[in-house]
C-alpha atoms as a PDB file:
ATOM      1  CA  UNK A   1      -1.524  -3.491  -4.380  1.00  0.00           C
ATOM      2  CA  UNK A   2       0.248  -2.715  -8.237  1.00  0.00           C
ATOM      3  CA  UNK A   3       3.093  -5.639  -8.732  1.00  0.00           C
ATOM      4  CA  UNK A   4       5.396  -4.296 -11.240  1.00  0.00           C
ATOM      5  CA  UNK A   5       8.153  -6.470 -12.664  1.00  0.00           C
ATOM      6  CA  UNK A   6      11.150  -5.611 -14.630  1.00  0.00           C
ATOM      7  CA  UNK A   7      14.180  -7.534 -15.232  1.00  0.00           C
ATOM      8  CA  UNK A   8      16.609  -4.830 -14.206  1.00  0.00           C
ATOM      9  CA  UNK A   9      16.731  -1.868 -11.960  1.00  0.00           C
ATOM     10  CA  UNK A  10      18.171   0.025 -14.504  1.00  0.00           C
ATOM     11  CA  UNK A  11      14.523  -0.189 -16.573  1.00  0.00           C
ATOM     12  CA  UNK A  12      12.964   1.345 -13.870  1.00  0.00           C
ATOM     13  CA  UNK A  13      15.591   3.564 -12.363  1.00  0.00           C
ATOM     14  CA  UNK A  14      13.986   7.230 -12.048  1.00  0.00           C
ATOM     15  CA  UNK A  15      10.328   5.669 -11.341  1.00  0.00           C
ATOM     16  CA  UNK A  16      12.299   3.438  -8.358  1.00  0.00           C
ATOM     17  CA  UNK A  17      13.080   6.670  -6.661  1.00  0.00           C
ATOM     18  CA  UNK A  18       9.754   8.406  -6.754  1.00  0.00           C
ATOM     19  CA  UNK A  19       8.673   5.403  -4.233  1.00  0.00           C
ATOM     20  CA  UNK A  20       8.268   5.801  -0.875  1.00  0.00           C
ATOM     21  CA  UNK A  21      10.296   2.819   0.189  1.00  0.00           C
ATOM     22  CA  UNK A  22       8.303   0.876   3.381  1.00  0.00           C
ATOM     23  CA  UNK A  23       9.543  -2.366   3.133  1.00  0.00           C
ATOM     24  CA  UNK A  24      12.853  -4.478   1.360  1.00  0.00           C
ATOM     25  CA  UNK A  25      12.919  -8.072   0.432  1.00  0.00           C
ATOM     26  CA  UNK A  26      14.445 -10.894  -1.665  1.00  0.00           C
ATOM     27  CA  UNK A  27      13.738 -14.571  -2.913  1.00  0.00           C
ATOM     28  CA  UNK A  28      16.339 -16.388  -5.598  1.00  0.00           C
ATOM     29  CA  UNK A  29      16.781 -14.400  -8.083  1.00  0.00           C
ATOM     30  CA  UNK A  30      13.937 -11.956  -6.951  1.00  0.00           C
ATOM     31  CA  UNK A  31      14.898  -8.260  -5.685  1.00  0.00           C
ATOM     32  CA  UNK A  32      11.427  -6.140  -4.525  1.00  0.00           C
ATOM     33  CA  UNK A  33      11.007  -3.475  -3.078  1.00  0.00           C
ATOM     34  CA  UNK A  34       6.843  -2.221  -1.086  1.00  0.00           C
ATOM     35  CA  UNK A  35       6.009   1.318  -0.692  1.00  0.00           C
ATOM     36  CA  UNK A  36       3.689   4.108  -2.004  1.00  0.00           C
ATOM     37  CA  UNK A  37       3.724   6.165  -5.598  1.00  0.00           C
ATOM     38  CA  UNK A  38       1.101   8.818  -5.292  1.00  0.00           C
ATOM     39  CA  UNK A  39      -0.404   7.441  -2.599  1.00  0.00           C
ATOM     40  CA  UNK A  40      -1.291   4.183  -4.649  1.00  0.00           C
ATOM     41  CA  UNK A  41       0.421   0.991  -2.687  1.00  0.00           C
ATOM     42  CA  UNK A  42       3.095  -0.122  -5.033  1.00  0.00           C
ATOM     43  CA  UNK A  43       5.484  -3.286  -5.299  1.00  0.00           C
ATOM     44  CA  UNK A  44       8.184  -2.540  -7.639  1.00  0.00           C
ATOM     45  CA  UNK A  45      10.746  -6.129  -8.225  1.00  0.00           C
ATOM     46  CA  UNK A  46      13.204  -7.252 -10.556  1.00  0.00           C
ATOM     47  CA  UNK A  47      13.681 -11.198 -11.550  1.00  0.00           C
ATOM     48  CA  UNK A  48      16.469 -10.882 -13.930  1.00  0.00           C
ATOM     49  CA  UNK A  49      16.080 -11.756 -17.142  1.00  0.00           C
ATOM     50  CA  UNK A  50      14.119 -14.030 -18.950  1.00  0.00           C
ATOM     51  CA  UNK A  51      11.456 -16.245 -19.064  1.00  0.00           C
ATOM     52  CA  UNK A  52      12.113 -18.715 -16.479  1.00  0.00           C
ATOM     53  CA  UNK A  53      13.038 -15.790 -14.366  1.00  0.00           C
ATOM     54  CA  UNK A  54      10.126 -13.448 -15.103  1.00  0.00           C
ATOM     55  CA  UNK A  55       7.551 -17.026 -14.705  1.00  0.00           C
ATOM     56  CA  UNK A  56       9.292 -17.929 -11.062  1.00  0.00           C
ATOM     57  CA  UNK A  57       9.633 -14.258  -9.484  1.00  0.00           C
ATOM     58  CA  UNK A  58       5.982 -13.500 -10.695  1.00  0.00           C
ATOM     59  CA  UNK A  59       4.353 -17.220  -8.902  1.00  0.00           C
ATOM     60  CA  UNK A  60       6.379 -15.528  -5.202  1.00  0.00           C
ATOM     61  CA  UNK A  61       5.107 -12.303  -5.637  1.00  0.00           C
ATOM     62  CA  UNK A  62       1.170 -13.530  -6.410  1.00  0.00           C
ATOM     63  CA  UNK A  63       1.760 -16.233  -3.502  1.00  0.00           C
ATOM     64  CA  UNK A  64       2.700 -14.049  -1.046  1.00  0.00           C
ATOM     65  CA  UNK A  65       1.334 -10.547  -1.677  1.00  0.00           C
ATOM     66  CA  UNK A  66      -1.420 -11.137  -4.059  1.00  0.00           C
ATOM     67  CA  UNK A  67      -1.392  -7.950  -5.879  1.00  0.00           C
ATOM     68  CA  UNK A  68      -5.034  -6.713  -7.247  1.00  0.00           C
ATOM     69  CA  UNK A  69      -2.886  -6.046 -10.846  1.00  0.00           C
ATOM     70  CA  UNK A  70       0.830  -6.708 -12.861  1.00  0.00           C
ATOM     71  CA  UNK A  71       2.546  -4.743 -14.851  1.00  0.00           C
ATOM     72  CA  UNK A  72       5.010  -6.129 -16.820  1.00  0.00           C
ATOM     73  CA  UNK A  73       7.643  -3.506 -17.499  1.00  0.00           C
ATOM     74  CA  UNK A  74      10.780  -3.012 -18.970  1.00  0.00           C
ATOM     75  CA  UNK A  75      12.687  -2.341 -22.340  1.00  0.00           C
ATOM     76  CA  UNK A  76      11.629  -3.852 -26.032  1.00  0.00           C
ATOM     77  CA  UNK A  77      13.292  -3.962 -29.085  1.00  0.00           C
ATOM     78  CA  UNK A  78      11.307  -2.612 -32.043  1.00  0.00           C
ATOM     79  CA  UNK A  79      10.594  -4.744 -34.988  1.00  0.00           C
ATOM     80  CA  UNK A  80       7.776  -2.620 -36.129  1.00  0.00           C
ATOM     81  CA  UNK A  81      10.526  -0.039 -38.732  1.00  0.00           C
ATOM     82  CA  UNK A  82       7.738   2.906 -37.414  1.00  0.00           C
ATOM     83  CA  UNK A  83       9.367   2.412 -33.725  1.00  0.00           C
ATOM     84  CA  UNK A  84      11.924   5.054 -32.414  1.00  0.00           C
ATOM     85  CA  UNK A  85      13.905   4.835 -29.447  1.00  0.00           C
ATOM     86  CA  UNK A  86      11.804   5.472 -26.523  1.00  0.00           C
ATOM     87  CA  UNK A  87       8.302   4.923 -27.626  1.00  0.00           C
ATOM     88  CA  UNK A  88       6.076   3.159 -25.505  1.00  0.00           C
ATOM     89  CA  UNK A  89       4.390   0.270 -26.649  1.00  0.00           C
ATOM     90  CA  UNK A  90       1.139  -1.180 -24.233  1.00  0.00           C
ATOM     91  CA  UNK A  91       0.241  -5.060 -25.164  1.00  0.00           C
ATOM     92  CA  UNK A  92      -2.764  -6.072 -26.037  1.00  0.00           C
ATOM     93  CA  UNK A  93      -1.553  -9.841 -26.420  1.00  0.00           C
ATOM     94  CA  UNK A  94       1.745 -11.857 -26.189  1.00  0.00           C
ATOM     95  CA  UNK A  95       2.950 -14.049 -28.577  1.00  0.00           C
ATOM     96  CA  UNK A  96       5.165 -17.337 -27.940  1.00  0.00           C
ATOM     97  CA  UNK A  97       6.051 -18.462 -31.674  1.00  0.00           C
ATOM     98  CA  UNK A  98       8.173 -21.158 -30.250  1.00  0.00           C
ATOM     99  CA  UNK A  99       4.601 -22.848 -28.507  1.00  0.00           C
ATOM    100  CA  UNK A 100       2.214 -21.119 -31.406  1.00  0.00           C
ATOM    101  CA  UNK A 101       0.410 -19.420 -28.810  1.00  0.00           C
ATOM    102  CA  UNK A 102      -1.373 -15.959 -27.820  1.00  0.00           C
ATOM    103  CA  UNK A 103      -2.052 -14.363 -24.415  1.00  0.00           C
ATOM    104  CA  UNK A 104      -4.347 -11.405 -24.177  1.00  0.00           C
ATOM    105  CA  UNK A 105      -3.142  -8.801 -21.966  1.00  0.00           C
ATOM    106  CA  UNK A 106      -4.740  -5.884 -20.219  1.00  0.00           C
ATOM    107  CA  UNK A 107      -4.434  -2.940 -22.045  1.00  0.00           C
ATOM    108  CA  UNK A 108      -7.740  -0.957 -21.681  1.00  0.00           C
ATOM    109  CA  UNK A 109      -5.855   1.701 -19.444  1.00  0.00           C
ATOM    110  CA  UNK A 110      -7.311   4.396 -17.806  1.00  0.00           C
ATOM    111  CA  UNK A 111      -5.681   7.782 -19.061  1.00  0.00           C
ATOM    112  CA  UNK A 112      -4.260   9.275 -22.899  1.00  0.00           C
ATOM    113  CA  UNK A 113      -2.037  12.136 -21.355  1.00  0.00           C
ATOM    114  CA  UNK A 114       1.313  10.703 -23.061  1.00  0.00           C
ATOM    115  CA  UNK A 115       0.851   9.182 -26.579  1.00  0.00           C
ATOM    116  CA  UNK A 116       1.707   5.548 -26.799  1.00  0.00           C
ATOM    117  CA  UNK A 117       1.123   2.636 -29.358  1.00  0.00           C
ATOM    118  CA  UNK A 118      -0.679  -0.890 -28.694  1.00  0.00           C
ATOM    119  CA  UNK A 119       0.175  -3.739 -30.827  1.00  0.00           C
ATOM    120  CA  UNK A 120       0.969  -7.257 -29.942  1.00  0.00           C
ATOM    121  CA  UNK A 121       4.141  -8.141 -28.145  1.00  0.00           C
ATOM    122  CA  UNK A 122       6.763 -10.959 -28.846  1.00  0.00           C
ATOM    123  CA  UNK A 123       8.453 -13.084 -26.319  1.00  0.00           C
ATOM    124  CA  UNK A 124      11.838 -14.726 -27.311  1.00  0.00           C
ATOM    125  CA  UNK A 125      14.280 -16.710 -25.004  1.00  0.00           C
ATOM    126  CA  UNK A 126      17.047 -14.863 -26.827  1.00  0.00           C
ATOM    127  CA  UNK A 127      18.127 -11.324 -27.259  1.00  0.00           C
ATOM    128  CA  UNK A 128      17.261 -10.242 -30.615  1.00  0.00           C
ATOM    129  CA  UNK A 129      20.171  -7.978 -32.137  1.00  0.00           C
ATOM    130  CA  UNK A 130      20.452  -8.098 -36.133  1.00  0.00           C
ATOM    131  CA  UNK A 131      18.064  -6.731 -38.184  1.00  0.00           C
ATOM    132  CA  UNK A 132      17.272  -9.456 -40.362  1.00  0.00           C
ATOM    133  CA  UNK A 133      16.444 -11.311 -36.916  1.00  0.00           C
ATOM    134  CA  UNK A 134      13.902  -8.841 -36.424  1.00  0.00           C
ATOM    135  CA  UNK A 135      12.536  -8.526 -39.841  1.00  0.00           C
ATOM    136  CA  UNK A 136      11.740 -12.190 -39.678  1.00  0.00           C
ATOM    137  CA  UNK A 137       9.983 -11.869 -36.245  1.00  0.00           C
ATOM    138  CA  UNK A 138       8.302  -8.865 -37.536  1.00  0.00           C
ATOM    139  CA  UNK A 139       6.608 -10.864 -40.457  1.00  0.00           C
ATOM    140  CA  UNK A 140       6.364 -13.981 -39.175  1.00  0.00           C
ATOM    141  CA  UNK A 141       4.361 -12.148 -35.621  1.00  0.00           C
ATOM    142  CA  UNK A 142       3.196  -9.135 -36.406  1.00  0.00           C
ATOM    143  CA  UNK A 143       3.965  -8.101 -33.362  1.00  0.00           C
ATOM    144  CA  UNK A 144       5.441  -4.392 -32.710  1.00  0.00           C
ATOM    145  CA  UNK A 145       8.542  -5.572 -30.075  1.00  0.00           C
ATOM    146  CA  UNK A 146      10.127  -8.408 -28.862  1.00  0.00           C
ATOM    147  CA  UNK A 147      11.142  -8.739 -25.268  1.00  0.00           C
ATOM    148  CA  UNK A 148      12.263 -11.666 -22.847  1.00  0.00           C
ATOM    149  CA  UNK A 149       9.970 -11.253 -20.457  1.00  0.00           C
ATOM    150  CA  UNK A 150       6.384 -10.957 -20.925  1.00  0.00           C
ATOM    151  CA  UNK A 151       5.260 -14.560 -21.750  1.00  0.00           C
ATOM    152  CA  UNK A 152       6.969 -15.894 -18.039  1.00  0.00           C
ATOM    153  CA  UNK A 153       4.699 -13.587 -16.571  1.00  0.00           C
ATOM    154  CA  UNK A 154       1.051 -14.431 -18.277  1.00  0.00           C
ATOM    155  CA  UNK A 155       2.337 -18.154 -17.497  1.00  0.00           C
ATOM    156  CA  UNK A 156       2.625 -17.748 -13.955  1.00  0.00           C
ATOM    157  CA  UNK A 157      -0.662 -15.047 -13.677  1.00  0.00           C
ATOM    158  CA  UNK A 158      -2.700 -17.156 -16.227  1.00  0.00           C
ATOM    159  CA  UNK A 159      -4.389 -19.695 -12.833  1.00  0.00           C
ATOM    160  CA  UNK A 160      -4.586 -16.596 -10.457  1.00  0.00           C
ATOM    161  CA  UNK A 161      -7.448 -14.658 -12.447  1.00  0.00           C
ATOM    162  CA  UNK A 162      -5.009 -11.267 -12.049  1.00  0.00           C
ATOM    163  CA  UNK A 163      -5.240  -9.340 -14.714  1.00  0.00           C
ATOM    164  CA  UNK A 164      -1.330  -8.551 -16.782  1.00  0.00           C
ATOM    165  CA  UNK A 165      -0.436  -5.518 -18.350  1.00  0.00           C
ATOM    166  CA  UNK A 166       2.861  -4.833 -20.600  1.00  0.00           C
ATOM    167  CA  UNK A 167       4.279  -1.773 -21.019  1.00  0.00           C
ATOM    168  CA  UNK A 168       6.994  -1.192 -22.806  1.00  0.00           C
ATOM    169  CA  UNK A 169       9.560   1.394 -23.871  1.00  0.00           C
ATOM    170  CA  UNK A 170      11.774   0.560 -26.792  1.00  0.00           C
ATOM    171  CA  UNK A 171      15.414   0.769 -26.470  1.00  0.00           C
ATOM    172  CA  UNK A 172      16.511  -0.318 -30.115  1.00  0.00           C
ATOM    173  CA  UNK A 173      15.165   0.240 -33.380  1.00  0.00           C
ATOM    174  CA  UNK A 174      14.706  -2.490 -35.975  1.00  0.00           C
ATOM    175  CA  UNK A 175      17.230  -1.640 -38.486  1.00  0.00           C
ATOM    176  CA  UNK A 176      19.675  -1.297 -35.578  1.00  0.00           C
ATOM    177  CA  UNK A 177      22.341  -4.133 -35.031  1.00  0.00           C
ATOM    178  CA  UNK A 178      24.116  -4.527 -31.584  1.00  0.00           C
ATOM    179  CA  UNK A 179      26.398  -7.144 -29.784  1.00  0.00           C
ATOM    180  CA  UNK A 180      24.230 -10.290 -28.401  1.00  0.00           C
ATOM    181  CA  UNK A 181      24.199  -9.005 -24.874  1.00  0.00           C
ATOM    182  CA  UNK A 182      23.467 -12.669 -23.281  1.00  0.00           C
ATOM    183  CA  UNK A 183      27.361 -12.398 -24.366  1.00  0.00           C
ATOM    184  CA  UNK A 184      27.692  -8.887 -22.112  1.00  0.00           C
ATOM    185  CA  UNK A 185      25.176  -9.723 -19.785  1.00  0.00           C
ATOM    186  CA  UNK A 186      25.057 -12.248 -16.517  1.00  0.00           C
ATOM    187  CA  UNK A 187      21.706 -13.457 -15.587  1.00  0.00           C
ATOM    188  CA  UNK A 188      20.678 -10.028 -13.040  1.00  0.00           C
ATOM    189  CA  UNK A 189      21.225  -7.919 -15.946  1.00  0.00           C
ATOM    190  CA  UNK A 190      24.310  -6.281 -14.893  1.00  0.00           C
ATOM    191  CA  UNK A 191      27.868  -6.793 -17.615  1.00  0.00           C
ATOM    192  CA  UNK A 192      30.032  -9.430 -16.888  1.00  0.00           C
ATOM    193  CA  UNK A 193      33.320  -7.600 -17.426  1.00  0.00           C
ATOM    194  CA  UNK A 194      34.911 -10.767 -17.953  1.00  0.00           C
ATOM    195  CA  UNK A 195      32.515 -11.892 -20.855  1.00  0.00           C
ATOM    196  CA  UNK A 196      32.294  -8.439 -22.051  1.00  0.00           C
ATOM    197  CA  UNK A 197      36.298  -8.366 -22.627  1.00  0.00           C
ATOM    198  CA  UNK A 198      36.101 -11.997 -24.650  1.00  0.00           C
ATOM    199  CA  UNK A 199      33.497 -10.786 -26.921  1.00  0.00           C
ATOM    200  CA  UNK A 200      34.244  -7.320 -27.957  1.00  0.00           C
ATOM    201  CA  UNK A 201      38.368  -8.940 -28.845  1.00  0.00           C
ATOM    202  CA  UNK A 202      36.484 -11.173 -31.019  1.00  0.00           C
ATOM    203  CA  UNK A 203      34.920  -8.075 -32.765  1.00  0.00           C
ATOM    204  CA  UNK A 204      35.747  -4.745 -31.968  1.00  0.00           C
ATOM    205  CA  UNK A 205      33.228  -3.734 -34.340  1.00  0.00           C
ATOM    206  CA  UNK A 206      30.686  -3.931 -32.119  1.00  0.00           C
ATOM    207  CA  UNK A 207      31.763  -1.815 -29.383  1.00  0.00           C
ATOM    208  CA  UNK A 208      30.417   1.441 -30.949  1.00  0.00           C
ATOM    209  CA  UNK A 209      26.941   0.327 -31.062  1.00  0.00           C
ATOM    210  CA  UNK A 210      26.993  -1.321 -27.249  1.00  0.00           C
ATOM    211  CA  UNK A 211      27.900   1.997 -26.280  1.00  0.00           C
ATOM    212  CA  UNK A 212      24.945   3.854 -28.039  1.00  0.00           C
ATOM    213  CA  UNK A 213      22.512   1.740 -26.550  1.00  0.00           C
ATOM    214  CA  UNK A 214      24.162   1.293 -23.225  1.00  0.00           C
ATOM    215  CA  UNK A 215      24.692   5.271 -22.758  1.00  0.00           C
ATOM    216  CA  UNK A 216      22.190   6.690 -25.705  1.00  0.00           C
ATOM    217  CA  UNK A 217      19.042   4.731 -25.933  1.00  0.00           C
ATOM    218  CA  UNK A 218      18.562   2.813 -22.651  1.00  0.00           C
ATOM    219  CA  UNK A 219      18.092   6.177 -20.640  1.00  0.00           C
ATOM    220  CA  UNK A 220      16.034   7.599 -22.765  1.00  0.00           C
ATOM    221  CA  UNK A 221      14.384   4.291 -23.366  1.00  0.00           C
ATOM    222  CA  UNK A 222      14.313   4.032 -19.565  1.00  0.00           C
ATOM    223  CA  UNK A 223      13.174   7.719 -18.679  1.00  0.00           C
ATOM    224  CA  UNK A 224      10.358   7.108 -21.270  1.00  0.00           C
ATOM    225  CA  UNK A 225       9.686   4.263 -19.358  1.00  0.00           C
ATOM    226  CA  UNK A 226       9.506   5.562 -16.220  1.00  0.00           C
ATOM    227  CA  UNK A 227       7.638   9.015 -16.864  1.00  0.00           C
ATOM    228  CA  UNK A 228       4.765   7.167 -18.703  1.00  0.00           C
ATOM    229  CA  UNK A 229       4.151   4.758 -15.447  1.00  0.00           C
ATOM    230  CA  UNK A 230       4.385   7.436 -13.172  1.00  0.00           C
ATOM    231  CA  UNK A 231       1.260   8.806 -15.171  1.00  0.00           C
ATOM    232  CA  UNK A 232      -0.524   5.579 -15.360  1.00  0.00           C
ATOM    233  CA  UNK A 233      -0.049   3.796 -11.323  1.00  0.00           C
ATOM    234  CA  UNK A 234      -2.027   7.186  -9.947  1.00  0.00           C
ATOM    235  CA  UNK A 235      -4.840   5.943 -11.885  1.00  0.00           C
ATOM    236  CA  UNK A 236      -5.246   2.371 -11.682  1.00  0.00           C
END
């Protein structure tokens, strides 16, 4: 079986519906749904996002279904200036800056129909949203996006021997500056209209970007996304 792990449905949205749906579970923060994509067995979940998140949903799903490969997948916000919105990016390692450490990923995949770049990947515990934020990462890394997730899930593979891949699709370019969405965001990825209201009175400003990325980029970030894994799972 393929585990794939996002943080949010809404990564994965058009690829969730081209499953064959068999079987519906939960644990904590853990959504996941079992079924077939092209006749491969599939396990698509989301564990909100994260680290921790990613790190805990990851250890359930290799405990109890012991999938043969993970795929990390799910949005990434360019540092690389060469990235465009919706460009996929496939790992070849993970970088923690915070623990000055590298993970290798799998990234030797087995098909070149849709054009994608490989780089190294960054994993921060915070959203990155201002430029200069990501100019910083981008030097001090080299890595060619920065997403919340990735490193939780190496952690938790790393004493299983399964072999991680990280795909991702990049929803915001580096000279781009939005709101801090852990300020829009709860925890499962969906706005906290509440938290949402606070922040934007404090700057209307920023409401004009949050709605390019929530209603430009993150579709076609996310149907990027799901059109390049729907050509990869068949032949895995």
């Amino acid at each position: 079986m393929i585990a794939l792990i996002s943080a949010t449905w809404d990564e994965i949205t058009l690829l969730k519906r081209d499953v064959q749906v068999t079987e519906e579970g939960s644990n904590g923060d853990l959504e996941y749904r079992i079924g077939e994509l092209s006749g491969q067995p599939i396990l698509l979940a989301v564990a909100g996002v994260g680290i921790r998140r990613a790190r805990t949903g990851t250890s359930f799903i290799i405990q109890k279904f012991k999938p043969r490969i993970l795929i990390s997948a799910g949005f990434g916000g360019a540092l690389s200036p060469d990235l465009k919105v919706g460009d996929i990016v496939v790992g070849e390692s993970v970088i923690s800056l915070r623990k000055d450490e590298k993970k290798e990923l799998f990234s030797d995949l087995p098909f070149s129909e849709i054009e994608y770049n490989k780089g190294a990947l960054l994993t921060e515990s915070r959203f990155i949203n201002k430029p200069e934020e990501k100019k910083r990462l981008f030097k001090a890394s080299n890595a060619l996006v920065v997403d919340m997730e990735t490193w939780g899930v190496v952690e938790a593979a790393v004493q299983s021997g399964i072999p991680v891949a990280s795909i991702r699709s990049v929803s915001d370019e580096s000279h781009e500056e939005l709101p801090n969405m852990g300020a829009l965001y709860g925890n499962n990825g969906e706005v906290d209209i509440d938290k949402a209201s606070a922040y934007f009175l404090s700057d209307p400003s920023l409401i004009t970007p949050y709605f390019k990325f929530r209603f430009k980029n993150s579709p076609r970030a996310s149907q990027s996304l799901s059109k390049f894994l729907s050509s990869l799972i068949p032949n895995l």
